[in-house]
PDB file of N, CA and C in Angstrom:
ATOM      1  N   UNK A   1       0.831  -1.207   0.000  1.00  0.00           N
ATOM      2  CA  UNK A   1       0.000   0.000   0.000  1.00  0.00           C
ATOM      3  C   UNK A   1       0.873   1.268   0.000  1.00  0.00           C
ATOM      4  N   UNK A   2       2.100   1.372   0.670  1.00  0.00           N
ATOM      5  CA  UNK A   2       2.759   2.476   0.879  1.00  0.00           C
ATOM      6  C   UNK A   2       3.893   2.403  -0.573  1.00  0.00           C
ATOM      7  N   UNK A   3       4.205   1.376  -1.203  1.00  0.00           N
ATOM      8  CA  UNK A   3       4.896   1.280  -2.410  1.00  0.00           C
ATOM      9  C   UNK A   3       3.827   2.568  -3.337  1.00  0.00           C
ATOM     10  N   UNK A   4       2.485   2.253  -3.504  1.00  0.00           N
ATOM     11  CA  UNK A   4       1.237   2.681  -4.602  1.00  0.00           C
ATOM     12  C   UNK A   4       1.358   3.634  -4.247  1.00  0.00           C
ATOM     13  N   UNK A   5       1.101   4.554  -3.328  1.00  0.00           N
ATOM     14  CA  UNK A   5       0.822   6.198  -2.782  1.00  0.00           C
ATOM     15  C   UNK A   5       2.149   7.079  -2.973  1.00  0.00           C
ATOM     16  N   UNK A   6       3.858   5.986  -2.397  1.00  0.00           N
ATOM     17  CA  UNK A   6       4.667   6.731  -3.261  1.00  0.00           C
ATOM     18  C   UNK A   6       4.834   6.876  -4.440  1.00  0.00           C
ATOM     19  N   UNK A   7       4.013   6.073  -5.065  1.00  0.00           N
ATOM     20  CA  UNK A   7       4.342   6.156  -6.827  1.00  0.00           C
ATOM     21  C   UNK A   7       3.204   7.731  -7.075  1.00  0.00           C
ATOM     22  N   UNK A   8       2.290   7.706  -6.529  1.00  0.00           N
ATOM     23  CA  UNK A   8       1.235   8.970  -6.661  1.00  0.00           C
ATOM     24  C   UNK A   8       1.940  10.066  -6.779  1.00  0.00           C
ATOM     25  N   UNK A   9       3.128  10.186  -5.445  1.00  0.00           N
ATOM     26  CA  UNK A   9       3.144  11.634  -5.269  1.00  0.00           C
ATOM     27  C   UNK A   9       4.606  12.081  -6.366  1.00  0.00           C
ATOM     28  N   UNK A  10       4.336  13.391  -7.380  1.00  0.00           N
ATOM     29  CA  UNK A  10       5.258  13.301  -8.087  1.00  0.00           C
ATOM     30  C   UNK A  10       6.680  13.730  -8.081  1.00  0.00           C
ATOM     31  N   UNK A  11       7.615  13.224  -8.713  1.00  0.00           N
ATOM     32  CA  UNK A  11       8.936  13.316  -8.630  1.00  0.00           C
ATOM     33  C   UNK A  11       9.221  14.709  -8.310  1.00  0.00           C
ATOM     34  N   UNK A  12      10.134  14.993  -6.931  1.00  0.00           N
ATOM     35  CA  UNK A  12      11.010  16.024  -6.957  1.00  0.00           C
ATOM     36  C   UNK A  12      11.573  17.330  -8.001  1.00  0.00           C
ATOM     37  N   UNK A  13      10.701  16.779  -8.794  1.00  0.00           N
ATOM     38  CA  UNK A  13      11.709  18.335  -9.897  1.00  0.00           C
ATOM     39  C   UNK A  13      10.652  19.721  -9.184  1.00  0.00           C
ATOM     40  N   UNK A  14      11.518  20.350 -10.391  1.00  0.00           N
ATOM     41  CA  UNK A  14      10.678  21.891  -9.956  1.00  0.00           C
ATOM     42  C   UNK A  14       9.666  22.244 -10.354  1.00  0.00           C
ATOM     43  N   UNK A  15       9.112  22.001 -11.801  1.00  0.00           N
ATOM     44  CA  UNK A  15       7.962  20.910 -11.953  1.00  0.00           C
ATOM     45  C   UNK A  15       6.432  20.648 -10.798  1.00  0.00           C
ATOM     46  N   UNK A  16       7.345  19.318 -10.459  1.00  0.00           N
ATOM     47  CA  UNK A  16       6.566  18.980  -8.875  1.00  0.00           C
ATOM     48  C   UNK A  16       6.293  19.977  -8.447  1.00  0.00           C
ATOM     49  N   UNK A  17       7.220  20.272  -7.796  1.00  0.00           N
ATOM     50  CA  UNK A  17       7.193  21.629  -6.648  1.00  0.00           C
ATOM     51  C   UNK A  17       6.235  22.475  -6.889  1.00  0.00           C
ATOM     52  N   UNK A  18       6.119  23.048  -8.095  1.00  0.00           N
ATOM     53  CA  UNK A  18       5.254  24.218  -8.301  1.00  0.00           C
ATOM     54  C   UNK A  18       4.293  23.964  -8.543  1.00  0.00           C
ATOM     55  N   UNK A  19       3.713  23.154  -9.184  1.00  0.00           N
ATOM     56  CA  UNK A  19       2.009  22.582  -8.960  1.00  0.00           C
ATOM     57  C   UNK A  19       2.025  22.386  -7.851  1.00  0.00           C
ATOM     58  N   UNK A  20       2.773  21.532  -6.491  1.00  0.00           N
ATOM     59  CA  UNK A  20       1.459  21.458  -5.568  1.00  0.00           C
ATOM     60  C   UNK A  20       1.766  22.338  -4.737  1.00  0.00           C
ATOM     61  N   UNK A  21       2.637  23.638  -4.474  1.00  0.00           N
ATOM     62  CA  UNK A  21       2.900  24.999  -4.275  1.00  0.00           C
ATOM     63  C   UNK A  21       1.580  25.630  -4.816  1.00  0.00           C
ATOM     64  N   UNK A  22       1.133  25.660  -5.792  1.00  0.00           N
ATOM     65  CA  UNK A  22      -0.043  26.087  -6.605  1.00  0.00           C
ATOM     66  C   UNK A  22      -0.948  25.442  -6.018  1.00  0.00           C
ATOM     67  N   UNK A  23      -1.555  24.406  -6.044  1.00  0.00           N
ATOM     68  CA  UNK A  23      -2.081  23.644  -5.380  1.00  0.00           C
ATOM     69  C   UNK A  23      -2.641  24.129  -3.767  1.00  0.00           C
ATOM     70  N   UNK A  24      -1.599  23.985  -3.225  1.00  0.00           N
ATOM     71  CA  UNK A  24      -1.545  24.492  -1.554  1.00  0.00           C
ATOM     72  C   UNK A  24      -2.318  25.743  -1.631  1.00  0.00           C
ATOM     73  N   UNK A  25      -1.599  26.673  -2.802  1.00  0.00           N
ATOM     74  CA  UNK A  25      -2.432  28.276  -2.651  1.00  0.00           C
ATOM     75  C   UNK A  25      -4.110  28.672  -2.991  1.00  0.00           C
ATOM     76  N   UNK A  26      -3.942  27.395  -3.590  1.00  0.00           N
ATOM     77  CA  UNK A  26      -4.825  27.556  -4.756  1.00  0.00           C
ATOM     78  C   UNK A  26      -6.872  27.208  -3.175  1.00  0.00           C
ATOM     79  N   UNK A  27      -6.240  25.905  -2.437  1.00  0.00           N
ATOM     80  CA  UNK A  27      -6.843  25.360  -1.397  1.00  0.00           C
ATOM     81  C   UNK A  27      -7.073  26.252   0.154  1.00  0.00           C
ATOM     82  N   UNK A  28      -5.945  26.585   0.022  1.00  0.00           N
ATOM     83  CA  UNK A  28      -5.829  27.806   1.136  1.00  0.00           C
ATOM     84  C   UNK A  28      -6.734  29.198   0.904  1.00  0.00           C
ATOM     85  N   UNK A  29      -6.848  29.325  -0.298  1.00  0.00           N
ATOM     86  CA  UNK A  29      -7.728  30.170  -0.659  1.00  0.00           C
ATOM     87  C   UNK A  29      -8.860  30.065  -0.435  1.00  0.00           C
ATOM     88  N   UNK A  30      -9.245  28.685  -0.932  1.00  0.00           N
ATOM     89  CA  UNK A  30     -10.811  27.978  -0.609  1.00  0.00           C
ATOM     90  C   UNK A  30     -11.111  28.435   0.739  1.00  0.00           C
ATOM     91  N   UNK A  31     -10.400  27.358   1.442  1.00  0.00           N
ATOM     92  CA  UNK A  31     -10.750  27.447   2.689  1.00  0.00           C
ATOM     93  C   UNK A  31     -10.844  28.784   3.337  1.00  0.00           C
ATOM     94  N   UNK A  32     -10.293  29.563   3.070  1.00  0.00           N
ATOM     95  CA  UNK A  32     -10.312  31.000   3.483  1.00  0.00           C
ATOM     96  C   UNK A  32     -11.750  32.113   3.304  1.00  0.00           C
ATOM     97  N   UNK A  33     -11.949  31.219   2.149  1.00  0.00           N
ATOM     98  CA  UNK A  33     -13.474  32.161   1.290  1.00  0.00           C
ATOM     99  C   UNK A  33     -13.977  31.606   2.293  1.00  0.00           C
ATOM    100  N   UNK A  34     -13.855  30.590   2.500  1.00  0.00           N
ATOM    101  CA  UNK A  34     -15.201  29.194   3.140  1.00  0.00           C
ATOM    102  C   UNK A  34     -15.420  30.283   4.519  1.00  0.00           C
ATOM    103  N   UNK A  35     -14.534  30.218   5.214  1.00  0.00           N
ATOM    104  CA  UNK A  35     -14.377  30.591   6.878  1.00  0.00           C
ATOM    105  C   UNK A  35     -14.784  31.851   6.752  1.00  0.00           C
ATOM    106  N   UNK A  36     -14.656  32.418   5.742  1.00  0.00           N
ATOM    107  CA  UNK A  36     -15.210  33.931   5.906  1.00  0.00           C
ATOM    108  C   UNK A  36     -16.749  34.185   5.803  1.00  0.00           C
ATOM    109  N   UNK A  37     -16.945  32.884   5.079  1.00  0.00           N
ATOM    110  CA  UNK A  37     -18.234  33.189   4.708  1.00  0.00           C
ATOM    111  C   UNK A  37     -19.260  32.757   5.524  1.00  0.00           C
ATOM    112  N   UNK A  38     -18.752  31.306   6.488  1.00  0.00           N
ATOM    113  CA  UNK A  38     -19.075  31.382   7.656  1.00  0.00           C
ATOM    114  C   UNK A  38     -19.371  32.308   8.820  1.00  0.00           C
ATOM    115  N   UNK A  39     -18.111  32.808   8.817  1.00  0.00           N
ATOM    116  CA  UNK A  39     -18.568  33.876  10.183  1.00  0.00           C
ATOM    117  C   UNK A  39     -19.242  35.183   9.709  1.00  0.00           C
ATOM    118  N   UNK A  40     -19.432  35.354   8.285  1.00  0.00           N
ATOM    119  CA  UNK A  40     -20.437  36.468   7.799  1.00  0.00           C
ATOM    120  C   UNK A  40     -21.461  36.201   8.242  1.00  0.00           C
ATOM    121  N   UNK A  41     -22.158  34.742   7.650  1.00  0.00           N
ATOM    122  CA  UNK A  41     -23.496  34.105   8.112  1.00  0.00           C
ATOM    123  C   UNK A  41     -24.112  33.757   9.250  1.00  0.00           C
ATOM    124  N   UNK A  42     -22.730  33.985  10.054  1.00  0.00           N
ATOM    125  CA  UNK A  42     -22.815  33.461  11.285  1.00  0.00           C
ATOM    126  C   UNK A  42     -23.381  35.054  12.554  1.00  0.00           C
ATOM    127  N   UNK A  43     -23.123  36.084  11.887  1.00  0.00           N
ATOM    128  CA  UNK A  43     -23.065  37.177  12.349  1.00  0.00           C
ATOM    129  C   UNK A  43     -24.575  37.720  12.079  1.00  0.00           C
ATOM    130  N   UNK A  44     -24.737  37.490  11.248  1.00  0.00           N
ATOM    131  CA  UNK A  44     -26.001  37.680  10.616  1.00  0.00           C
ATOM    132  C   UNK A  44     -27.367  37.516  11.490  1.00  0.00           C
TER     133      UNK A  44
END
């Protein structure tokens, strides 16, 4: 099982790096709208 999941995650280049750098920002964002939009509604 742990052989399959390292094959998932992709090779070290820079490449890699920057999609899930992108990725990370891209999610962090989400979640950020999300929580805001929560405590808007929540205020309400």
């Amino acid at each position: 099982m742990t052989l399959q999941a390292r094959n998932l995650v992709p090779a070290l280049t820079e490449e890699g790096k920057d999609s899930r750098e992108q990725m990370l920002q891209q999610t962090q964002a989400y979640f950020e709208k999300m929580a805001s939009r929560q405590a808007s509604s929540m205020s309400v």
